[in-house]
N, C-alpha and C. Protein backbone atom coordinates (compact mmCIF):
# COMPACT_ATOMS: atom_id res chain seq x y z
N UNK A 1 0.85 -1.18 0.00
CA UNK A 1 0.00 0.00 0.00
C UNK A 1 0.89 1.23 0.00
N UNK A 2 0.65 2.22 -0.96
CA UNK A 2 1.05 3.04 -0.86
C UNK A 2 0.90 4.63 0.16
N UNK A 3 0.09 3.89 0.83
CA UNK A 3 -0.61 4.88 2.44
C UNK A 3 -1.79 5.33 1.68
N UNK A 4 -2.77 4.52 1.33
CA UNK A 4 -4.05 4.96 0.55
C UNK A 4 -5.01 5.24 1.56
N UNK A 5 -5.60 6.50 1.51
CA UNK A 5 -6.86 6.40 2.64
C UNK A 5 -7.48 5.06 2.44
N UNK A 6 -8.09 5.31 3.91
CA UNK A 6 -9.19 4.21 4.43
C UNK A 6 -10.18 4.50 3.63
N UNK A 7 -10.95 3.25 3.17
CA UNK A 7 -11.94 3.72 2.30
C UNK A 7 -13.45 3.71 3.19
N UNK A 8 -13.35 4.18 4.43
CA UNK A 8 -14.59 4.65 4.98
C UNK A 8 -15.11 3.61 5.46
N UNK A 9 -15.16 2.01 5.29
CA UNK A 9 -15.88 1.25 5.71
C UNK A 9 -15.19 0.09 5.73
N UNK A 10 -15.15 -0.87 7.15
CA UNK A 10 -14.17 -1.90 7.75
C UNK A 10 -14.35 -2.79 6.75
N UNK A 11 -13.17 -2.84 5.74
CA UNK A 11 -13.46 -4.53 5.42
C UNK A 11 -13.21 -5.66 6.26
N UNK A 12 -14.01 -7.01 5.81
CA UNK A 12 -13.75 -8.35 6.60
C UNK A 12 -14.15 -9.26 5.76
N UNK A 13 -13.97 -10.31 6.29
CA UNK A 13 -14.13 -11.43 5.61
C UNK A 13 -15.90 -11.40 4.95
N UNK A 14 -15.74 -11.27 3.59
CA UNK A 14 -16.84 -11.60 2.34
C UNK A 14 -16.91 -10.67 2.17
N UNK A 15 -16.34 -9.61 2.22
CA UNK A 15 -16.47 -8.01 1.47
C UNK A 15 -16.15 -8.10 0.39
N UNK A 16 -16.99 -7.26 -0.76
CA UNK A 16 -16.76 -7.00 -2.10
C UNK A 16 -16.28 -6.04 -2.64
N UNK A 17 -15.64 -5.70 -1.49
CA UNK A 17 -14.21 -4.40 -2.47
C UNK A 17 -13.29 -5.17 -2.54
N UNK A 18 -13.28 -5.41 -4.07
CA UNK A 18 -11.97 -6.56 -4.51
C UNK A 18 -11.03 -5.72 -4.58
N UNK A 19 -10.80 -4.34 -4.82
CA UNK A 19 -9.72 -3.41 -5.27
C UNK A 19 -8.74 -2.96 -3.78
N UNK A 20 -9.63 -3.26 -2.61
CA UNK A 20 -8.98 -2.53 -1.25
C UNK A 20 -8.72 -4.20 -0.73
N UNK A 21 -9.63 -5.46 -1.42
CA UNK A 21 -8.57 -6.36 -0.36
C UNK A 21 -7.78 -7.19 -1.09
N UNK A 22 -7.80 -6.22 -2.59
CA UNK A 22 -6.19 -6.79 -3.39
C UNK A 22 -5.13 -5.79 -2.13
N UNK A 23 -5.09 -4.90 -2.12
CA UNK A 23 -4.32 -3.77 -1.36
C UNK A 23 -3.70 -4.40 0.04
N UNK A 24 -4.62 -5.24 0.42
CA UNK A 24 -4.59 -5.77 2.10
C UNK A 24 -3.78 -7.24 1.65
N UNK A 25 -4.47 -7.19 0.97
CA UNK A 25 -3.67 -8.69 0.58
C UNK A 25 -2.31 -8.77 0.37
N UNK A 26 -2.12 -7.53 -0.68
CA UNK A 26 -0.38 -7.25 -1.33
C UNK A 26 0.39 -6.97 -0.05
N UNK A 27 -0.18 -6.03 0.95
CA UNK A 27 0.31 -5.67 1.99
C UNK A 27 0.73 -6.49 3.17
N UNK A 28 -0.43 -7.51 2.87
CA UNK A 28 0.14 -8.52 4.07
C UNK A 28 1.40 -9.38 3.43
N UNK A 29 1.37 -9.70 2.64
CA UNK A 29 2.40 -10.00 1.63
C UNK A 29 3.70 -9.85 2.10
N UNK A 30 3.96 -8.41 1.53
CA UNK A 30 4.82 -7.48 1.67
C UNK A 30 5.71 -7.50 3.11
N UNK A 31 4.63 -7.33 4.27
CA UNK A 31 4.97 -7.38 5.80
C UNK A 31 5.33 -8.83 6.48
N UNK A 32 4.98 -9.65 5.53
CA UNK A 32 5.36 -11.50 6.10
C UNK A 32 4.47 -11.49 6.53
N UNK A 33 3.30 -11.49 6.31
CA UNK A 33 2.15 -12.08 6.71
C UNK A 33 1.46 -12.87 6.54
N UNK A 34 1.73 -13.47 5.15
CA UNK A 34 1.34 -14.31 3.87
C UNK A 34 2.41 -15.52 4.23
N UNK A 35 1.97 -16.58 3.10
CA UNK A 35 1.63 -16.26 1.87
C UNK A 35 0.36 -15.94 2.00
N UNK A 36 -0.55 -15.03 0.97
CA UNK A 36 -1.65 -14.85 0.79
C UNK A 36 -1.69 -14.98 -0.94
N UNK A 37 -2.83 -15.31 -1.26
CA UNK A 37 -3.30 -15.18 -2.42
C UNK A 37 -3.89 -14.02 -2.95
N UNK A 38 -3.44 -13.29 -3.88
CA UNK A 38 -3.61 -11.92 -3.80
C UNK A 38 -4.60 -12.00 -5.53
N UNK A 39 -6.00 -12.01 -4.37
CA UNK A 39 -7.01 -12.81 -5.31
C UNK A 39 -8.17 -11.47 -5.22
N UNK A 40 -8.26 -10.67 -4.32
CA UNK A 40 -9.26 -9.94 -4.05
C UNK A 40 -10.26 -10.37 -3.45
N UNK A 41 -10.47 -11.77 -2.66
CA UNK A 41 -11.24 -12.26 -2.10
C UNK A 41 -10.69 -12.46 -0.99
N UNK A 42 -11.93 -12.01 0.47
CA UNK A 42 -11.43 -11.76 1.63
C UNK A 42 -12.20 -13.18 2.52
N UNK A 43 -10.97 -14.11 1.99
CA UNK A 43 -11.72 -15.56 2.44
C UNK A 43 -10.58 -15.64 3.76
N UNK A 44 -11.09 -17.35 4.13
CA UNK A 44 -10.27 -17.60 5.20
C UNK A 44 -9.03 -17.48 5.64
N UNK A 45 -8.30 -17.62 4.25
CA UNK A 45 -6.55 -17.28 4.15
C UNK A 45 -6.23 -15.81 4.43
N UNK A 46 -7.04 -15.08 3.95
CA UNK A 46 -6.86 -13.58 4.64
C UNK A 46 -6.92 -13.28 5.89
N UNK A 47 -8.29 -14.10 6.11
CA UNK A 47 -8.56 -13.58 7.42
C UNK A 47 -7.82 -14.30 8.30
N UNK A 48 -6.99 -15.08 8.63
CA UNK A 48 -6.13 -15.78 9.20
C UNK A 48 -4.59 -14.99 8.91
N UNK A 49 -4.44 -14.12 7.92
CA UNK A 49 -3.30 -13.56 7.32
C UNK A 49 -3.59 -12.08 8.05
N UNK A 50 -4.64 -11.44 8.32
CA UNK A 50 -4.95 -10.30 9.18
C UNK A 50 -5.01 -10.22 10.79
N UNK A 51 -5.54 -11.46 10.96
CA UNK A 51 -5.26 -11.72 12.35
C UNK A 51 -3.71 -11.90 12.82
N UNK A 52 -3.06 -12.43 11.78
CA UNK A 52 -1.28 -12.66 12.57
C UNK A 52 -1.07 -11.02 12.06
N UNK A 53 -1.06 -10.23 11.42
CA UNK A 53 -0.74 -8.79 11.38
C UNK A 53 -0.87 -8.12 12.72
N UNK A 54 -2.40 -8.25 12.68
CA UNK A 54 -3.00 -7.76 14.34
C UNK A 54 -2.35 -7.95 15.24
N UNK A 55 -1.89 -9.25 15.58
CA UNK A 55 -1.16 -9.78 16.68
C UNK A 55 -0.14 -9.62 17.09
N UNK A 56 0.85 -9.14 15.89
CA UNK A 56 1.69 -8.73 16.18
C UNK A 56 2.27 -6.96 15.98
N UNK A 57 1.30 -6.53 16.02
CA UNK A 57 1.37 -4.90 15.29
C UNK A 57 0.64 -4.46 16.57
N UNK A 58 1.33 -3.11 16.47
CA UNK A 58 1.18 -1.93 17.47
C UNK A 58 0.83 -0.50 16.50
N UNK A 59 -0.03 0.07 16.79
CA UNK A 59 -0.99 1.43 16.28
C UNK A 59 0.60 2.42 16.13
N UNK A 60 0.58 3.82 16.11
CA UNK A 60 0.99 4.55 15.68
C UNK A 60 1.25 5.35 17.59
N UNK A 61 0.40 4.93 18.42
CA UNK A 61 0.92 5.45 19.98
C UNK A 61 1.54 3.66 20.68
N UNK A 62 1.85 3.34 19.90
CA UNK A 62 2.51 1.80 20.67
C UNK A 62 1.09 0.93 21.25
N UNK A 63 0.14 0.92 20.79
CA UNK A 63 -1.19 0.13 21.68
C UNK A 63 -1.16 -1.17 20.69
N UNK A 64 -1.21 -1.96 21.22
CA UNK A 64 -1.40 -3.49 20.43
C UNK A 64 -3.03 -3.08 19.24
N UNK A 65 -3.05 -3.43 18.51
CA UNK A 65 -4.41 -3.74 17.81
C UNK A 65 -5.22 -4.69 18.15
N UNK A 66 -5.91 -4.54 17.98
CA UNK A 66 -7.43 -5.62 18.07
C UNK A 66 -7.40 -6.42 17.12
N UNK A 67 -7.30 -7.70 17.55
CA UNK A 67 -6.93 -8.79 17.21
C UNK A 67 -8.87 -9.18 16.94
N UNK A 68 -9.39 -9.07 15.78
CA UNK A 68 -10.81 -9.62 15.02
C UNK A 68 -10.65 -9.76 13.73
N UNK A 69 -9.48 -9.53 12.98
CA UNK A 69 -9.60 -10.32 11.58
C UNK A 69 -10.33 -9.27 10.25
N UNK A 70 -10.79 -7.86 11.08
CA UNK A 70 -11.48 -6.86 10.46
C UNK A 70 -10.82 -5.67 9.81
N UNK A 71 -10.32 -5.21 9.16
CA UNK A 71 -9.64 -4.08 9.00
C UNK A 71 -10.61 -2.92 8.64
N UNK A 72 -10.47 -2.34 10.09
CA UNK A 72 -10.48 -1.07 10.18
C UNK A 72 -9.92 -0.19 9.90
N UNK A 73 -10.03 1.27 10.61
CA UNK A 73 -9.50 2.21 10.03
C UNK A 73 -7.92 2.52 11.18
N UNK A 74 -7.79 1.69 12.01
CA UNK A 74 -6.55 1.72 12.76
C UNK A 74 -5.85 0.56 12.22
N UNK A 75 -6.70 -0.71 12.31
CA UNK A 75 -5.66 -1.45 11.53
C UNK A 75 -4.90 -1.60 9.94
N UNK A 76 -6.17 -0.63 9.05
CA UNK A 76 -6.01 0.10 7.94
C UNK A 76 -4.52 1.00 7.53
N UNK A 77 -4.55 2.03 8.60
CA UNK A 77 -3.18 2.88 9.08
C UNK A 77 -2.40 2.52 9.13
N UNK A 78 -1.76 1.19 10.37
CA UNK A 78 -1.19 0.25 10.72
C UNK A 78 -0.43 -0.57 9.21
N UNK A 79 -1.66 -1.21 8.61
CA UNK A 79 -0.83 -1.75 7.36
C UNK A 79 -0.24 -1.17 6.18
N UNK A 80 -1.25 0.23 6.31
CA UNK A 80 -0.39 0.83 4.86
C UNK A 80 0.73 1.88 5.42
N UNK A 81 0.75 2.20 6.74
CA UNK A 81 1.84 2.75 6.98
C UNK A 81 3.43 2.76 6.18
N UNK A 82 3.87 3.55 5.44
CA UNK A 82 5.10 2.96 5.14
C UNK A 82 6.49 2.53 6.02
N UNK A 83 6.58 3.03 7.38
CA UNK A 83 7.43 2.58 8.21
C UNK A 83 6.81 1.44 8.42
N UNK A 84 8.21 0.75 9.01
CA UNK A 84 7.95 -0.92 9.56
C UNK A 84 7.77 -0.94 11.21
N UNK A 85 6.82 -0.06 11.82
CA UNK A 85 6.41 0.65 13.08
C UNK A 85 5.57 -0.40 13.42
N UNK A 86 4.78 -1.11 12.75
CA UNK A 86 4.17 -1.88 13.05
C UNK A 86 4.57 -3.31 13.82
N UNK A 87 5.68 -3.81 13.49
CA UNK A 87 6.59 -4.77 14.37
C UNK A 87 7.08 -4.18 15.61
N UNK A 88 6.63 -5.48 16.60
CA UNK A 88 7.21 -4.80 17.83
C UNK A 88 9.02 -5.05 17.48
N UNK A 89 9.49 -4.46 18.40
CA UNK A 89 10.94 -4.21 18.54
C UNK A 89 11.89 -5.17 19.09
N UNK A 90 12.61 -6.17 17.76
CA UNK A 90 14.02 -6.94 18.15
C UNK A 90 14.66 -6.80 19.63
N UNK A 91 14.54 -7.53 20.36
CA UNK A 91 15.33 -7.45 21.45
C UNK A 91 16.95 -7.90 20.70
N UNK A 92 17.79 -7.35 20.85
CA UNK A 92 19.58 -7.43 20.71
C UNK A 92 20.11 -8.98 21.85
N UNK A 93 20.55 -10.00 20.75
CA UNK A 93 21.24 -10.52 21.45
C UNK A 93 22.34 -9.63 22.30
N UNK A 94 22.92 -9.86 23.72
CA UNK A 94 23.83 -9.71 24.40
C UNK A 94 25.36 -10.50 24.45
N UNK A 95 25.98 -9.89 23.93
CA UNK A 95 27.03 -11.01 23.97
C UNK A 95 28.53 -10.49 25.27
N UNK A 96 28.47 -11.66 25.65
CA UNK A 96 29.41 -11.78 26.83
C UNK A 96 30.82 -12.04 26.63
């Protein structure tokens, strides 16, 4: 995603904006979220491919996301963000 507005209304699983969950799809892709099939259909493989995003992604003030498989307009933000803000933060091996 190229940081495309939210298009106003949560997609989820059986939504027929094929054009915004090609976008979600490429994106989860992109972030290791996938594999996904970047089909425009917001079937089970997505929604299983949105939920590990969720789970592991933090909003734009550090708050975990809501883990429902829905993309909203925070988890929307979250994925098309172009920083990689969304991964929590590598702990550094220590070496002795």
């Amino acid at each position: 995603m190229a940081n495309p507005s939210f298009p106003g209304t949560t997609i989820s699983a059986g939504s027929k904006d094929a054009a915004n969950v090609l976008l979600i799809q490429a994106r989860l892709n992109q972030v290791g979220c996938g594999p996904v099939e970047e089909d425009g259909i917001f079937g089970a493989e997505t929604l299983e491919a949105v939920q590990h995003f969720q789970a592991r992604s933090v909003d734009q003030f550090g708050n975990p996301l809501r883990v429902d498989g829905r993309v909203g307009p925070m988890t929307w933000a979250t994925l098309s963000s172009p920083r990689r803000s969304n991964r929590k933060p590598r702990i550094p091996h220590q070496h002795y």
